[in-house]
Protein backbone atom coordinates (compact mmCIF):
# COMPACT_ATOMS: atom_id res chain seq x y z
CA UNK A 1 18.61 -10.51 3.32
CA UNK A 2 19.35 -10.36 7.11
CA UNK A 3 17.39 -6.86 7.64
CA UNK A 4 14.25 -8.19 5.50
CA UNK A 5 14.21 -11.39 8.03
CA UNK A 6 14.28 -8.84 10.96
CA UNK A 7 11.78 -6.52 9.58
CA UNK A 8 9.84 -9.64 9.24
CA UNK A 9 10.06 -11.02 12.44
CA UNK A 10 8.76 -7.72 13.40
CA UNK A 11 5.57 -8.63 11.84
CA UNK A 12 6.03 -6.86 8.06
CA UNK A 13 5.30 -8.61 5.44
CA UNK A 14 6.45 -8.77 1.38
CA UNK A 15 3.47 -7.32 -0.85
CA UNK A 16 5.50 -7.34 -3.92
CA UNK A 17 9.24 -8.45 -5.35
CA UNK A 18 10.57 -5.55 -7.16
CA UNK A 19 13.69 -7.02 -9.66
CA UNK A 20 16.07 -3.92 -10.47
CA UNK A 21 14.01 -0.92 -9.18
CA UNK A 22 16.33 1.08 -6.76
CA UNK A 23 19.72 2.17 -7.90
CA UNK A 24 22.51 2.30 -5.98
CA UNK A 25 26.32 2.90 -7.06
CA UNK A 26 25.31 2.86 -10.49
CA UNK A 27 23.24 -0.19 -10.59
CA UNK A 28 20.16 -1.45 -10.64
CA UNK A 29 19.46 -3.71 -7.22
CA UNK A 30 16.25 -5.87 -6.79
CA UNK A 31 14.35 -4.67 -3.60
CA UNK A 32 10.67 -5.69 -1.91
CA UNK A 33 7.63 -3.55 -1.18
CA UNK A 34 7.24 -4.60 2.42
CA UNK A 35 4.02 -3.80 4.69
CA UNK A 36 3.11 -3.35 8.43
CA UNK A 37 -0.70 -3.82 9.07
CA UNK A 38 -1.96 -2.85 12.66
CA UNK A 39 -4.95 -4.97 11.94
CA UNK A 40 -3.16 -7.96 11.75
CA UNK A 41 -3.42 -9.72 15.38
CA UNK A 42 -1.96 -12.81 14.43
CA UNK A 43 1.46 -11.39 13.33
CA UNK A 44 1.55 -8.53 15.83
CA UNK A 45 1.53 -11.13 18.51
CA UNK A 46 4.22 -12.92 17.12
CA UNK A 47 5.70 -9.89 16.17
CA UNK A 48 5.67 -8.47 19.90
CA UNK A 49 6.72 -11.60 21.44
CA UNK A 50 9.88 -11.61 19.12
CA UNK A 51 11.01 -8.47 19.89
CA UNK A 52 9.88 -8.92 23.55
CA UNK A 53 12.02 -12.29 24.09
CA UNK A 54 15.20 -10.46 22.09
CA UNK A 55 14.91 -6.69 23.58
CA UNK A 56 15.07 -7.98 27.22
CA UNK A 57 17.32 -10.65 29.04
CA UNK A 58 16.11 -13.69 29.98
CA UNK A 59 12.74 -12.89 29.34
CA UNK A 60 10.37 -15.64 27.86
CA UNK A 61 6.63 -15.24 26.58
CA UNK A 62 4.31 -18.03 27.08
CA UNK A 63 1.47 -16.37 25.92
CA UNK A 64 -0.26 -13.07 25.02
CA UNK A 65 -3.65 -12.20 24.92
CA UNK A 66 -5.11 -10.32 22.23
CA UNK A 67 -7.33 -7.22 23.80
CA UNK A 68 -9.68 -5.29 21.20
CA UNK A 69 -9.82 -5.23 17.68
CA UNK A 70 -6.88 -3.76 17.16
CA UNK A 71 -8.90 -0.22 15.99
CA UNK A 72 -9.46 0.66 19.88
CA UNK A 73 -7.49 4.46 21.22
């Protein structure tokens, strides 16, 4: 449970709740499809400004502004 919170502060996202599909030591474990969309700017913001604030010291975000569609190289 701890890694799926990080991986969703990190701006993935459950698609689907998978009850006793991977097996590990023998037995059947419960596990999530997770996704990352690029074209979400609403949760890559908050995403970024998560992992901003947390990555580097006494750092805090007020604000980000979203540049592009997200499909831009």
């Amino acid at each position: 449970p701890r890694a799926i919170r990080a991986y969703q502060k990190s701006g993935f996202r459950i698609i689907e709740d998978l009850p006793e599909h991977e097996l590990h030591e023998g037995k059947k474990e419960d596990c999530y499809l997770m996704e990352y969309r690029y074209d979400d700017n609403a949760t890559n913001v908050k995403a970024m400004k998560y992992l901003i604030e947390h990555y580097f010291d006494n750092f805090k975000v007020d604000s980000i502004e979203i540049i592009g569609s997200g499909y831009d190289s």
